[in-house]
Structures are given as C-alpha cells and as structure tokens.
N, C-alpha and C. Protein backbone atom coordinates (compact mmCIF):
# COMPACT_ATOMS: atom_id res chain seq x y z
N UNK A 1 66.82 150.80 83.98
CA UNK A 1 67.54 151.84 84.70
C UNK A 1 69.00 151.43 84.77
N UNK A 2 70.00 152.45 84.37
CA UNK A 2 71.65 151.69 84.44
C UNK A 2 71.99 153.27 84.79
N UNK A 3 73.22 152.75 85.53
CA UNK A 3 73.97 153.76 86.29
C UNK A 3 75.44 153.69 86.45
N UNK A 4 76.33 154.13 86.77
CA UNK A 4 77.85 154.25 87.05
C UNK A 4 77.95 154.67 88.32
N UNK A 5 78.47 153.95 89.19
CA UNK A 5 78.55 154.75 90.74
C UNK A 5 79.69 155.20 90.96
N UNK A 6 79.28 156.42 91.55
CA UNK A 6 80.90 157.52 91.90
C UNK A 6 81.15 157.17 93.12
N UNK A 7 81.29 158.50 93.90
CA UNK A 7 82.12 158.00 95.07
C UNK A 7 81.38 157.32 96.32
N UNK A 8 81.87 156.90 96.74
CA UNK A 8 81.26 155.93 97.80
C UNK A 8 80.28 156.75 98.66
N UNK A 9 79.08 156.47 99.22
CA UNK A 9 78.00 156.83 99.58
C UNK A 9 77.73 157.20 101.06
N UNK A 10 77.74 157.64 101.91
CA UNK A 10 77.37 157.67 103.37
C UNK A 10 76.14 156.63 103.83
N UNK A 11 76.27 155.78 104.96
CA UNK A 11 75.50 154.93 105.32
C UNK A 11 75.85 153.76 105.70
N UNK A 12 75.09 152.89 106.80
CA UNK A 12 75.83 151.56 106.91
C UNK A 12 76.42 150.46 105.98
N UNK A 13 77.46 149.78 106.11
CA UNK A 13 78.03 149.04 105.50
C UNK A 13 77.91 147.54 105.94
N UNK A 14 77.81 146.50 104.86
CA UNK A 14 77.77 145.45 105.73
C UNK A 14 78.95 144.81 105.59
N UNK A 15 79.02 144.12 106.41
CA UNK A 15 80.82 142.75 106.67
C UNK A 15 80.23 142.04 105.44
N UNK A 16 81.85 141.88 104.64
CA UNK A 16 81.31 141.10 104.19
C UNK A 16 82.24 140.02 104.40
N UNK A 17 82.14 138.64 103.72
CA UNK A 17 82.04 136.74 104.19
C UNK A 17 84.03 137.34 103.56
N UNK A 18 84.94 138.09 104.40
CA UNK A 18 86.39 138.35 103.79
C UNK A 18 86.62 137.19 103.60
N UNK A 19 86.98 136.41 101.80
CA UNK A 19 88.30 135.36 101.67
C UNK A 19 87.02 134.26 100.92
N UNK A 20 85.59 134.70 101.21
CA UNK A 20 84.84 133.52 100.69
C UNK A 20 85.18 133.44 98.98
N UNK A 21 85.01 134.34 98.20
CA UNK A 21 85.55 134.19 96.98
C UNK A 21 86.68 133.83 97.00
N UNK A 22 87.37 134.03 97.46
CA UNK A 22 88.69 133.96 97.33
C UNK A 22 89.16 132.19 97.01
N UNK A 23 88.34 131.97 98.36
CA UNK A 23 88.09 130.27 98.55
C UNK A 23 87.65 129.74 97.29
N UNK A 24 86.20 129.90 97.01
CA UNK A 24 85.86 129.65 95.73
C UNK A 24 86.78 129.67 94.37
N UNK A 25 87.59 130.53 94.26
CA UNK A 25 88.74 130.70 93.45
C UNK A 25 89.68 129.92 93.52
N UNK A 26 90.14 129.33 94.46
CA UNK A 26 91.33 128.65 94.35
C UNK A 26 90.81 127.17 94.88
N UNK A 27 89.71 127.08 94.81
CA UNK A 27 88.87 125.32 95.31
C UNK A 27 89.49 124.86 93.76
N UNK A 28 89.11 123.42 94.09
CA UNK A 28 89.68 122.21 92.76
C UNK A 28 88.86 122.46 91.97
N UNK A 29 87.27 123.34 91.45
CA UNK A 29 86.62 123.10 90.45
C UNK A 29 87.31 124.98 89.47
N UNK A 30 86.98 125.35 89.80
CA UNK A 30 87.30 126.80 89.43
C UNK A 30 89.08 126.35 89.18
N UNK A 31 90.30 126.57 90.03
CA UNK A 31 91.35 125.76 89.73
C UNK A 31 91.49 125.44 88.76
N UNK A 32 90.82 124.17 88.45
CA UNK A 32 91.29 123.32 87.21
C UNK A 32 90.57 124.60 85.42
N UNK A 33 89.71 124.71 86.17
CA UNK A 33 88.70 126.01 85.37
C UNK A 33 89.99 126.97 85.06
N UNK A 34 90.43 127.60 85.54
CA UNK A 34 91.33 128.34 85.04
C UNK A 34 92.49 128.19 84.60
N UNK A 35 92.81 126.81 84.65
CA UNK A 35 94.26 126.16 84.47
C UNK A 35 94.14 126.17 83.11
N UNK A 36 92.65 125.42 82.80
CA UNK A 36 92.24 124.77 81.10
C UNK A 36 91.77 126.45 80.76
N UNK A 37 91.71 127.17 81.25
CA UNK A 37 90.79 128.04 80.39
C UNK A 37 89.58 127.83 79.93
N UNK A 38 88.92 127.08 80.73
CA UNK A 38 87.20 126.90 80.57
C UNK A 38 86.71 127.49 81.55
N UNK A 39 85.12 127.32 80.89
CA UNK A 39 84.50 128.16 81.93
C UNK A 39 83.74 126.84 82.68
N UNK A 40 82.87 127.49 84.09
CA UNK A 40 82.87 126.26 85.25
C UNK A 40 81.81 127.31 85.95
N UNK A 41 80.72 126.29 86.24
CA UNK A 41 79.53 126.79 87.29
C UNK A 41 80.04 125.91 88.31
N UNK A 42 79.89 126.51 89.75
CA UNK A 42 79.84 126.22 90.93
C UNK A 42 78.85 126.10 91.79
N UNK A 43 78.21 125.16 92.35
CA UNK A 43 76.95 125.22 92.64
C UNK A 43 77.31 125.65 94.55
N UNK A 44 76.52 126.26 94.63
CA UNK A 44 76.33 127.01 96.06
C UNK A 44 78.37 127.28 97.22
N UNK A 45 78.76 127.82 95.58
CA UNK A 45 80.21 128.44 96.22
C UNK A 45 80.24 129.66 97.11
N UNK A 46 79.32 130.26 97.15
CA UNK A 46 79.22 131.10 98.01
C UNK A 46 77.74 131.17 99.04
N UNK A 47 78.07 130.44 100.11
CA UNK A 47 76.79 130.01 99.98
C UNK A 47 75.42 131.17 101.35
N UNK A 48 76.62 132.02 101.61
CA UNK A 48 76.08 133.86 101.90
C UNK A 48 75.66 134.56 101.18
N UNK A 49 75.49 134.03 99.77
CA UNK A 49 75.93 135.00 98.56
C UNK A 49 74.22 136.30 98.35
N UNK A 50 73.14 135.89 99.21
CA UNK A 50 72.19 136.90 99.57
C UNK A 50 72.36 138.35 100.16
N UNK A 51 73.26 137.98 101.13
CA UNK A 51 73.75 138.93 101.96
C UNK A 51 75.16 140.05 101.48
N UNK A 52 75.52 139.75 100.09
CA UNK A 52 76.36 140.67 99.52
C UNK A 52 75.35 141.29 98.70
N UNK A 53 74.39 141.26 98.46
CA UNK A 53 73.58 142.22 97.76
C UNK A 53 71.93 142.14 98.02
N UNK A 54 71.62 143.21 98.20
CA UNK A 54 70.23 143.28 99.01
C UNK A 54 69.86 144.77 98.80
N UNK A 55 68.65 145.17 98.62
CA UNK A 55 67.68 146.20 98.57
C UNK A 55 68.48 147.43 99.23
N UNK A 56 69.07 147.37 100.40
CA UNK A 56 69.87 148.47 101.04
C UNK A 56 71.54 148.54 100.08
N UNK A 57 71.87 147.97 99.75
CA UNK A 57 73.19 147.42 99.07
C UNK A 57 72.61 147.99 97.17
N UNK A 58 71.74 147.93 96.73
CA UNK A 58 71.49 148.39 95.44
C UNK A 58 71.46 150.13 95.83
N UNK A 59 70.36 150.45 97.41
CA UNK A 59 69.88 151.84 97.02
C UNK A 59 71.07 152.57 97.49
N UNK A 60 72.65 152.14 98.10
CA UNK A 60 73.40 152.82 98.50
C UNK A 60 74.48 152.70 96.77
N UNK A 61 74.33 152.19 96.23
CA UNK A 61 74.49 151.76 94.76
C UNK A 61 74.25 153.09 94.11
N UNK A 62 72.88 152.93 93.84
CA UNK A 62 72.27 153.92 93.18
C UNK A 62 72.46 155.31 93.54
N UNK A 63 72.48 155.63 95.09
CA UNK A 63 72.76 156.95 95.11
C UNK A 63 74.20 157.42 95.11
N UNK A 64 74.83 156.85 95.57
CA UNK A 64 76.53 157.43 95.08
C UNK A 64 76.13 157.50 93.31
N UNK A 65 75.58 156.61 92.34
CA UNK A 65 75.48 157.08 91.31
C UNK A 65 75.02 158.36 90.85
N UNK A 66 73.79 158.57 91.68
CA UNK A 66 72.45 159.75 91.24
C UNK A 66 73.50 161.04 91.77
N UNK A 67 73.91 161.45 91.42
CA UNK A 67 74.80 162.85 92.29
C UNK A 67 73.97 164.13 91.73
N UNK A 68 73.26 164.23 90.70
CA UNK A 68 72.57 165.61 90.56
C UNK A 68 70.87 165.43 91.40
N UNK A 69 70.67 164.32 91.43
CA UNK A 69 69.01 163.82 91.70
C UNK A 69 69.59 163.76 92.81
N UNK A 70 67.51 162.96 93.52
CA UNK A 70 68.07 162.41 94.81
C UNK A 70 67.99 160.95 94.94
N UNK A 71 68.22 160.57 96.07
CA UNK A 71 68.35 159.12 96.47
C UNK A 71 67.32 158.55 96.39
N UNK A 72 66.72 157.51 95.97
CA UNK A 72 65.82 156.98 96.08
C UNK A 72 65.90 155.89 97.18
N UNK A 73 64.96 155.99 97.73
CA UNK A 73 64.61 155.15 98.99
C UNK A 73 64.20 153.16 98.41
N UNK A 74 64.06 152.70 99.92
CA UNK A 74 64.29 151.28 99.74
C UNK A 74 62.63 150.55 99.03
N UNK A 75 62.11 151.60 99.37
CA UNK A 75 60.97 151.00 98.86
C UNK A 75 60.55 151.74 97.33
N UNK A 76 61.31 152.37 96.98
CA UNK A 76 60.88 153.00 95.58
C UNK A 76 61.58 152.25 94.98
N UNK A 77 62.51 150.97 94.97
CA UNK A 77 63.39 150.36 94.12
C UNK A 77 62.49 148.91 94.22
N UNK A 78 62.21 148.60 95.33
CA UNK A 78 61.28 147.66 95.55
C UNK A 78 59.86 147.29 94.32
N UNK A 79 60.17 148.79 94.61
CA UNK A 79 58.46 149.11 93.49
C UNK A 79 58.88 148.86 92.56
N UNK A 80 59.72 149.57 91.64
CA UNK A 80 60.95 149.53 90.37
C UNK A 80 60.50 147.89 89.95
N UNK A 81 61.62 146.78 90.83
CA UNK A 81 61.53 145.93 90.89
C UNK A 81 60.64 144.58 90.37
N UNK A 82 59.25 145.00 91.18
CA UNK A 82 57.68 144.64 91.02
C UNK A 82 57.38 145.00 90.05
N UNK A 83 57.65 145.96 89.69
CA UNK A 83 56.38 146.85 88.17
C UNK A 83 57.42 145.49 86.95
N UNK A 84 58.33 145.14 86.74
CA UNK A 84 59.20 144.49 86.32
C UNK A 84 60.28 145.26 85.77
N UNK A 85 60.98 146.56 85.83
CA UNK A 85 62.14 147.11 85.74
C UNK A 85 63.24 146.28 85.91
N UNK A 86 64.25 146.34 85.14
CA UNK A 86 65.63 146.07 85.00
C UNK A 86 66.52 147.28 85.96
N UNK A 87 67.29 146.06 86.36
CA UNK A 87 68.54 147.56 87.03
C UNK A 87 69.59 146.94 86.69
N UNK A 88 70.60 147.82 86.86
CA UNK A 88 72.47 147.44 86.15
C UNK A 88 72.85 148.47 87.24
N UNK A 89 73.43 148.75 87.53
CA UNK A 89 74.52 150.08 88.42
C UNK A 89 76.23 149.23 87.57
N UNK A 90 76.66 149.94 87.21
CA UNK A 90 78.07 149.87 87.06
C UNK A 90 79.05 150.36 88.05
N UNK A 91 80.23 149.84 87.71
CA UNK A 91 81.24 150.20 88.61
C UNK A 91 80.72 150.39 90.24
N UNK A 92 80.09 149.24 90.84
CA UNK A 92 79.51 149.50 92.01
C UNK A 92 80.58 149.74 93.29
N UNK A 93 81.74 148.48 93.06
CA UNK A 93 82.87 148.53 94.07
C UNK A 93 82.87 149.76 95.04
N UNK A 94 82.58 151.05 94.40
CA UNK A 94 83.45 152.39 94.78
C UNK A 94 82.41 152.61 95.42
N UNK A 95 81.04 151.45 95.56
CA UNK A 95 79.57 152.24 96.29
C UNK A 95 79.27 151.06 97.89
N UNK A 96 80.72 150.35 98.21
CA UNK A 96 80.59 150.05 99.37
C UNK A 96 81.54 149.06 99.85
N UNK A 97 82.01 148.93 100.89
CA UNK A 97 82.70 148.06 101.17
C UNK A 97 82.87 146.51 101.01
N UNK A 98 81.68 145.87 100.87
CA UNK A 98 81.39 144.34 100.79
C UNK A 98 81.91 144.00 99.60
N UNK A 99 81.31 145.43 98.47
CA UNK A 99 81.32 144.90 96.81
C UNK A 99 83.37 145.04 96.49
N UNK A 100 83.38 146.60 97.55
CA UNK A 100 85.22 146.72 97.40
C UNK A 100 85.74 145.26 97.85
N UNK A 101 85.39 144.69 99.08
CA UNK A 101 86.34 143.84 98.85
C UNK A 101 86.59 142.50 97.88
N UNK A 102 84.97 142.05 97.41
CA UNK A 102 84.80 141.15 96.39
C UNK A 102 85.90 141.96 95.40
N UNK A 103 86.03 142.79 94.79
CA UNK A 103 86.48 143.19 94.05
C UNK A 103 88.00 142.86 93.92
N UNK A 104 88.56 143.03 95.17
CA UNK A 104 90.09 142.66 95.64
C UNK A 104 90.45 141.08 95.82
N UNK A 105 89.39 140.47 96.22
CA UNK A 105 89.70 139.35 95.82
C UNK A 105 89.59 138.42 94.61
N UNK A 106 88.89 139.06 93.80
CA UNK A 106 89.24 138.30 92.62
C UNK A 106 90.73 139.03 92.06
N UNK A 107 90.76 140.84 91.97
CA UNK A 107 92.23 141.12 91.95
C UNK A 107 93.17 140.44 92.31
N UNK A 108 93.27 139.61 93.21
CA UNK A 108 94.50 139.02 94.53
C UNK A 108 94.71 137.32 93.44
N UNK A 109 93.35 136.94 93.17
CA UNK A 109 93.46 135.83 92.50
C UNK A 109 93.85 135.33 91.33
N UNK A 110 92.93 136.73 90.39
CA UNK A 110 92.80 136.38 88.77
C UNK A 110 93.66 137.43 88.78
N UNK A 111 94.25 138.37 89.27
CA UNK A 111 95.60 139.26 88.63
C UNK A 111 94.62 140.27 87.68
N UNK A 112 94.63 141.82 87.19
CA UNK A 112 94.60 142.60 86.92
C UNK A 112 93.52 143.72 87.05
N UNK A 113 92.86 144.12 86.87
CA UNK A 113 91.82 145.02 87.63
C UNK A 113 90.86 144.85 87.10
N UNK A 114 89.61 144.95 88.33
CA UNK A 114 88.67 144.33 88.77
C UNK A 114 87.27 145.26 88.41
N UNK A 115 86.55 145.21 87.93
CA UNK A 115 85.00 146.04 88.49
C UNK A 115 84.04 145.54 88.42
N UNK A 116 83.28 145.74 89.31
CA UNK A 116 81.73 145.20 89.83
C UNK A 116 80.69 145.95 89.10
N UNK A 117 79.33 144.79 88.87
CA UNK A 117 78.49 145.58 88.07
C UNK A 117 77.16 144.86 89.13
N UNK A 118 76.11 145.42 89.17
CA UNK A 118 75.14 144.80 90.16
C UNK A 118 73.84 144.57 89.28
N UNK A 119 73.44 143.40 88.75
CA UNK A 119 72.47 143.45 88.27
C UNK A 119 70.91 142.41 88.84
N UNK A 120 70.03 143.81 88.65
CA UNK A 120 68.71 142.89 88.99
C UNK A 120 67.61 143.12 87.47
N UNK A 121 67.12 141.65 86.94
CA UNK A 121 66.53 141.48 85.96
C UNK A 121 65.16 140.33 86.11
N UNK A 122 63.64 141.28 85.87
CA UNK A 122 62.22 140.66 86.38
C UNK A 122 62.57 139.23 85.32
N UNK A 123 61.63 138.31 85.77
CA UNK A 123 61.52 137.25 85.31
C UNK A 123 60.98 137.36 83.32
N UNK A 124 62.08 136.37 82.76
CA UNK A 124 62.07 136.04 81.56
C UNK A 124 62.75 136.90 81.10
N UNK A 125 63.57 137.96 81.42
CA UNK A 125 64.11 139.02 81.28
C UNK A 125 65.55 138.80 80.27
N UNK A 126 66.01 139.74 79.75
CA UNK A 126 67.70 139.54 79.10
C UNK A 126 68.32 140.01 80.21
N UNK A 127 69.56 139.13 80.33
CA UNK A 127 70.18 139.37 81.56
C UNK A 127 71.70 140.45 80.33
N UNK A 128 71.61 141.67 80.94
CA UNK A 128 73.17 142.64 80.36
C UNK A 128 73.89 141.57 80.06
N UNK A 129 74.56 141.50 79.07
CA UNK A 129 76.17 140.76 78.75
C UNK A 129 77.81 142.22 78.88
N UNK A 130 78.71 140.84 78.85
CA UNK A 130 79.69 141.50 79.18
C UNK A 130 80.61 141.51 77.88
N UNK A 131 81.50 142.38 77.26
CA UNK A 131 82.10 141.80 76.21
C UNK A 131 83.10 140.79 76.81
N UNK A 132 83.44 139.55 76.07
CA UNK A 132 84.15 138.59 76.00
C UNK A 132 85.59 138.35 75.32
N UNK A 133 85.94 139.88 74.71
CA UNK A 133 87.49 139.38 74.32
C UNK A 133 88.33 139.52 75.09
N UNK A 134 88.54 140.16 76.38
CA UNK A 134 89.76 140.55 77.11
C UNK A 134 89.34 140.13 78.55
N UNK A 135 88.27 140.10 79.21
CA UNK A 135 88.03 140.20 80.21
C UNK A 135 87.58 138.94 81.07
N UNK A 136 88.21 138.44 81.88
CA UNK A 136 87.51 137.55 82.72
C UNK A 136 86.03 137.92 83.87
N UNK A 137 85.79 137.04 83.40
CA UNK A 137 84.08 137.30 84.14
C UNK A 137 83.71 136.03 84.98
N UNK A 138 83.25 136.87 86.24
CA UNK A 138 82.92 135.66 87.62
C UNK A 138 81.37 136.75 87.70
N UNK A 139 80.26 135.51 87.52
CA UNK A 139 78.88 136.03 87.99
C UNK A 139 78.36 135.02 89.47
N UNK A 140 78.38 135.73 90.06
CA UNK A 140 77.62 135.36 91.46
C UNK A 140 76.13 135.79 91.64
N UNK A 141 75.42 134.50 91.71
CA UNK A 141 74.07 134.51 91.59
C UNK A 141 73.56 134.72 93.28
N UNK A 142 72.94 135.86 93.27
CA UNK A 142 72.42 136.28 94.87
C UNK A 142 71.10 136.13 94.95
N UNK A 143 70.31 136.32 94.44
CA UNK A 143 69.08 135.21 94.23
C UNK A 143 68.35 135.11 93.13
N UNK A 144 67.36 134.41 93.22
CA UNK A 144 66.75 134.16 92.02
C UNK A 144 67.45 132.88 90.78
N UNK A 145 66.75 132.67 90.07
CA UNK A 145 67.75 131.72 88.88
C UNK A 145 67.71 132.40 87.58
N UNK A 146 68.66 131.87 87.03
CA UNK A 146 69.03 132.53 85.92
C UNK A 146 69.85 131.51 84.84
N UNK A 147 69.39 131.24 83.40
CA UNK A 147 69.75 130.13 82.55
C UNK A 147 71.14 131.02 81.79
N UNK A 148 72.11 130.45 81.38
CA UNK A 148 73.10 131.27 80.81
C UNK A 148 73.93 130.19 79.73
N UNK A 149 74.15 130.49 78.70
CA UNK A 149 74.21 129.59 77.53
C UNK A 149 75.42 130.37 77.01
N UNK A 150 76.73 129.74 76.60
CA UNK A 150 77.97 129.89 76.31
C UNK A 150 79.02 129.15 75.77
N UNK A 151 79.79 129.56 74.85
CA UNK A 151 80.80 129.09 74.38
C UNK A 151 82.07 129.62 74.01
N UNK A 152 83.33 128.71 73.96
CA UNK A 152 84.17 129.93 73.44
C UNK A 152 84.81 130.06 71.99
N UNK A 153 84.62 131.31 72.08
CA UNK A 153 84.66 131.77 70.48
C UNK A 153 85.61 132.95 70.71
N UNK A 154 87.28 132.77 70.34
CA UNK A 154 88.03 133.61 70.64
C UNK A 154 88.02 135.12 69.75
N UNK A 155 87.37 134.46 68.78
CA UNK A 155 87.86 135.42 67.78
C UNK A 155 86.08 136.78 67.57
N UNK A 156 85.73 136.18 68.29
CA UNK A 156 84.51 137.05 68.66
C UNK A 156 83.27 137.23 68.47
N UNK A 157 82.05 136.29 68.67
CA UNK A 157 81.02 136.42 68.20
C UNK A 157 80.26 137.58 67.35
N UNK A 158 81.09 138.95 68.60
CA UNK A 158 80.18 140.14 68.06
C UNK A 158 80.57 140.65 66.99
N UNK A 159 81.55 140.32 66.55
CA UNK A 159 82.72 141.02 65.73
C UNK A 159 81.93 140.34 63.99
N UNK A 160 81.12 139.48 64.27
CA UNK A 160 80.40 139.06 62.57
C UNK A 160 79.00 138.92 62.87
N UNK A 161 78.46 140.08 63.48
CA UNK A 161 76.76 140.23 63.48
C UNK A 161 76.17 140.77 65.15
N UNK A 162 75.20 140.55 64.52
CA UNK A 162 74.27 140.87 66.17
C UNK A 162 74.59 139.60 67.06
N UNK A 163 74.62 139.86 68.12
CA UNK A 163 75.29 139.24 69.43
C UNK A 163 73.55 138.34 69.96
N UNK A 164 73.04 137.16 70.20
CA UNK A 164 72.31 136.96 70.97
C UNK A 164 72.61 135.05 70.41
N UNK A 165 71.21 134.84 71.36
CA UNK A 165 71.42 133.22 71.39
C UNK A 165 71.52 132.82 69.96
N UNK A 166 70.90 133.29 68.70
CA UNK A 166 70.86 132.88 67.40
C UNK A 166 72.41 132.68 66.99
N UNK A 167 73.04 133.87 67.11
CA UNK A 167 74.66 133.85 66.37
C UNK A 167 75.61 132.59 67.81
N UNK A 168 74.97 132.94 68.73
CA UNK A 168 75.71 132.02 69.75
C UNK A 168 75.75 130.79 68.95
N UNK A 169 74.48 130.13 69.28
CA UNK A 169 74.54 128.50 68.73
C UNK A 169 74.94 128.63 67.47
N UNK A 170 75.28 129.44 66.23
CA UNK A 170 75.39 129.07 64.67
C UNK A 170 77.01 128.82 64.59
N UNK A 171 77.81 129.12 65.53
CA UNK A 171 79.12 128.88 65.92
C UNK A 171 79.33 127.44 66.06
N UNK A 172 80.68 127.32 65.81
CA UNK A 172 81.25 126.04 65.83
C UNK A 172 81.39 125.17 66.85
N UNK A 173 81.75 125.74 67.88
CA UNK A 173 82.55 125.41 69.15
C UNK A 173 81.35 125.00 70.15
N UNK A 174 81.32 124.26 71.18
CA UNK A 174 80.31 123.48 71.76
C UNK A 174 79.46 124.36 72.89
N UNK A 175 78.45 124.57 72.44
CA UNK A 175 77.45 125.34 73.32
C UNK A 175 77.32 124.84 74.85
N UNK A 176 77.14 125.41 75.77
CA UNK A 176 77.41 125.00 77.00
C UNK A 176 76.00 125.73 77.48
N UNK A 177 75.26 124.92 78.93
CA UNK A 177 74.06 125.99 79.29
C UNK A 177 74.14 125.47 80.52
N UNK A 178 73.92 126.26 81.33
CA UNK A 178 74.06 125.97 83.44
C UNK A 178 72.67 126.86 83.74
N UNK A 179 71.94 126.65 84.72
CA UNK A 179 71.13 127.40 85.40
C UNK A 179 72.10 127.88 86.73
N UNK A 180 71.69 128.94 86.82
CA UNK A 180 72.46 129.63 88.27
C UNK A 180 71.52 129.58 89.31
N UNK A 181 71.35 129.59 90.44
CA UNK A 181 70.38 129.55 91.55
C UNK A 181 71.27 130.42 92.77
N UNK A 182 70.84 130.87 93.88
CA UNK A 182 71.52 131.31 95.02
C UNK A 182 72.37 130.47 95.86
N UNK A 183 73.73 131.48 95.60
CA UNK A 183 75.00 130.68 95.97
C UNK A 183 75.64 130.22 94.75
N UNK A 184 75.23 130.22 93.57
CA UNK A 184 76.33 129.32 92.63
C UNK A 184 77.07 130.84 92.21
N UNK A 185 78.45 130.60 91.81
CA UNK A 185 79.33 130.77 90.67
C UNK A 185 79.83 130.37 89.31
N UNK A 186 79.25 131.37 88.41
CA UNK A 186 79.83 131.20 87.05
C UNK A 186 81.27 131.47 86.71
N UNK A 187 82.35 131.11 85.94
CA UNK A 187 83.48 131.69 85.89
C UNK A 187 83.61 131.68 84.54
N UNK A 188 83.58 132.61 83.36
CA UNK A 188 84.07 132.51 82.51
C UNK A 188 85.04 133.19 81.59
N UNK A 189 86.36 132.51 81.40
CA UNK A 189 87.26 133.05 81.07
C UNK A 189 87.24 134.20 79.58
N UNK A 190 88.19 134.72 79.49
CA UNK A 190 88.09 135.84 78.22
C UNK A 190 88.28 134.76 76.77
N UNK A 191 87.51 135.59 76.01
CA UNK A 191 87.51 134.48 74.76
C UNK A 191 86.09 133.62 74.93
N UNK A 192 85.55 133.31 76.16
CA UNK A 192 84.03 132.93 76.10
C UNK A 192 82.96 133.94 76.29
N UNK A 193 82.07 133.77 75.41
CA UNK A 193 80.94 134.18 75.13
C UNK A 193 79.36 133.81 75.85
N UNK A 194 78.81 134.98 76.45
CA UNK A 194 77.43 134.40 77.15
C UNK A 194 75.91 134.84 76.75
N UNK A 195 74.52 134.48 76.66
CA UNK A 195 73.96 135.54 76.83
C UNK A 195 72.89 134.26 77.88
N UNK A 196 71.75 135.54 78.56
CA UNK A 196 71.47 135.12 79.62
C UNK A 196 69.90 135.63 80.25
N UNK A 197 69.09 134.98 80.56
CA UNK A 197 68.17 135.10 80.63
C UNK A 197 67.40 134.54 82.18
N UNK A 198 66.36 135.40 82.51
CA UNK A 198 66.10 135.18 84.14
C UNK A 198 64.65 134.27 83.47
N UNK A 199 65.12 133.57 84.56
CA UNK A 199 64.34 132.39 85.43
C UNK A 199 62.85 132.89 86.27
N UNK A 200 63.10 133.59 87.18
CA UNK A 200 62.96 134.19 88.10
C UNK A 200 63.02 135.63 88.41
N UNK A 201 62.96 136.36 89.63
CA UNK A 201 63.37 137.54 89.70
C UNK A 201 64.72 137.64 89.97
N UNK A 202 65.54 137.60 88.97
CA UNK A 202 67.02 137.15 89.81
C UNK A 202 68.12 138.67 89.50
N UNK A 203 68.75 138.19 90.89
CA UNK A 203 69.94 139.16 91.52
C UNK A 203 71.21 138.71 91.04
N UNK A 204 72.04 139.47 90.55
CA UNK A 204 73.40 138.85 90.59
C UNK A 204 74.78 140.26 90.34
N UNK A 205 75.68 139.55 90.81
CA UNK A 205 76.98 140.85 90.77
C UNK A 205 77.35 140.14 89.88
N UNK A 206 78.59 140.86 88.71
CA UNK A 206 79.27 140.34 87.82
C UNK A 206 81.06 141.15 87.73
N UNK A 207 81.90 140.12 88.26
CA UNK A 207 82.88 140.85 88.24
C UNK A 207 83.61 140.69 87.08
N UNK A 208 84.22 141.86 86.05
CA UNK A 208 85.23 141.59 84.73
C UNK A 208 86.63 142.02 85.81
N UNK A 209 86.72 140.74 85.07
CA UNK A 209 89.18 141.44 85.29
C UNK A 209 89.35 141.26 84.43
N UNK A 210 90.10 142.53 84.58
CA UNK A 210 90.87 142.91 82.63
C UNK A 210 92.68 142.72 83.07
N UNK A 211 93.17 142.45 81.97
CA UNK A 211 94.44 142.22 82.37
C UNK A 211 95.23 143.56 82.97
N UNK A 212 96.21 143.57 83.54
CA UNK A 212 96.90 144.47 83.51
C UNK A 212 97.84 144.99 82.30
C-alpha cells in the first residue's frame, strides 16, 4: 500500500521530542559524518524515536492521503500490518505536526528541502529505497530492526542495471552493513547508495534533503 499525503488531517497531534534531531545532527558522530561525507549509524540517537510514529500517526497519514475513500481506522491498519502488508505514505510532513517539525529540523541543519516518507515493512521484507544522486537521507528506526547494506557510488549504481544487493556489492567502493534497532539513526549522504531489508516488523521515517 503507498500513498502521498495532502493536506494535513483533523485529529490529535502529538508533541513532538522539539531539537532531538537536531541534537543528533550536530553531536560529534553525525558531525564528523557530514564533514567527510560518509555515511554513519547512530545507535539509540533518538532514543523517543517510538513515539514519533505509531498506529495513530500512520492512520492520520493515510487519511489526509485517501481524500476520495475513507479513513481507515486503527485497527484495519493493524490488520494490514499482521496479514504482512507493506506501507510507504509519502510526503507525510504535511500529515502532522511531529513529522512537520522533524522535517524542519533536518531543514535548519542539512540546508535545503526536506520530505518525510513513513515506512512500515513485515519481517524479511524489502525495505523502499531512496534515489541516491542528489539527496541526503536520515532513516530513523522507530521500531523493529532492519539490516541496510551501502556504499558510495557517485556516479550511480542505478544508472548501469537493476538496482539491488547483487549490483550493490559488484561495485568497487567498500560495502558497508549496520543493523538499525529502535532509536538508532542512519545518515547517508547523496552519492551513497542503500538497499534494505527487515529484520523484524520494522517501522521507520526516512527524511531526503534535496539541495536548494
């Protein structure tokens, strides 16, 4: 199931942890991460990171998306979920306050504009990829684990074949692999390449900044 969310949704909103990314962003591991232009897992950088995305937080997601249908309720996504369904919602930011302000703070940090994507993927699953030539990408793991295998390859993996772990590793440049768990941060700069696979039943937001 993948979606694009429009305008922001009616319904409670939760606080969210204002400045915790932010923190994470400008700490000495991420820092030096962006100085070199590598990419850098953070282990339990956010360590609320449950509470920015949750079952009420996907279905207010989903329905600012659904604008001709109706909303689906908390337990029909639940179900979704269980049966082993994939979800993506794109452009979530505009579907609540917590995800708007994550959004602004990586803006405030990494400089150029920001969008949120919300993804939940059943165990052993392909986790969505992001393209890798322009865009910086921060994945925050909200639960569950998730293995993610990467390198950078400026000139573009996808750009000479099908995109997955096979063309990943046949590349030159040094393969890299982190497990994500709840609370860590991935950061990987534009020019690196990922693909990614669940562990678990795992949750995660993925923010791209594209330059200005």
């Amino acid at each position: 199931m993948e979606a694009t969310a429009g305008a922001a949704a009616s319904g409670p909103r939760r606080v969210p942890p204002l400045g915790s990314l932010s923190a994470a962003l400008t700490g000495p591991a991420l820092t030096r991460a962006r100085l070199a232009h590598s990419a850098e897992a953070v282990p339990g950088a956010l360590p609320d990171a449950r509470a920015l995305f949750d079952v009420d937080t996907l279905a207010l997601a989903l329905a600012s998306s659904n604008r001709a249908g109706r909303a689906l309720a908390g337990a029909e996504i639940e179900a979704a979920i269980a049966s082993g369904e994939s979800l993506v919602v794109r452009d979530a930011a505009r579907s609540g306050a917590c995800l708007g302000a994550l959004a602004d703070e990586a803006m405030t940090v990494l400089g150029g504009i920001a969008r949120v994507e919300l993804r939940v993927t059943p165990p052993r699953g392909h986790i969505h990829g992001w393209p890798g030539e322009v865009d910086d990408l921060l994945v925050v793991q909200t639960r569950g684990e998730a293995e993610y295998s990467f390198r950078h390859d400026p000139q573009g993996s996808r750009a000479r074949g099908p995109f997955g772990l096979g063309s990943l590793e046949s590349q030159r440049s040094s393969l890299s692999r982190c497990a994500l768990t709840e609370g860590d941060v991935l950061y990987l700069p534009c020019g690196w390449w990922y693909v990614a696979r669940s562990l678990s039943s795992a949750w995660s937001i993925a923010i791209a900044v594209s330059p200005l």
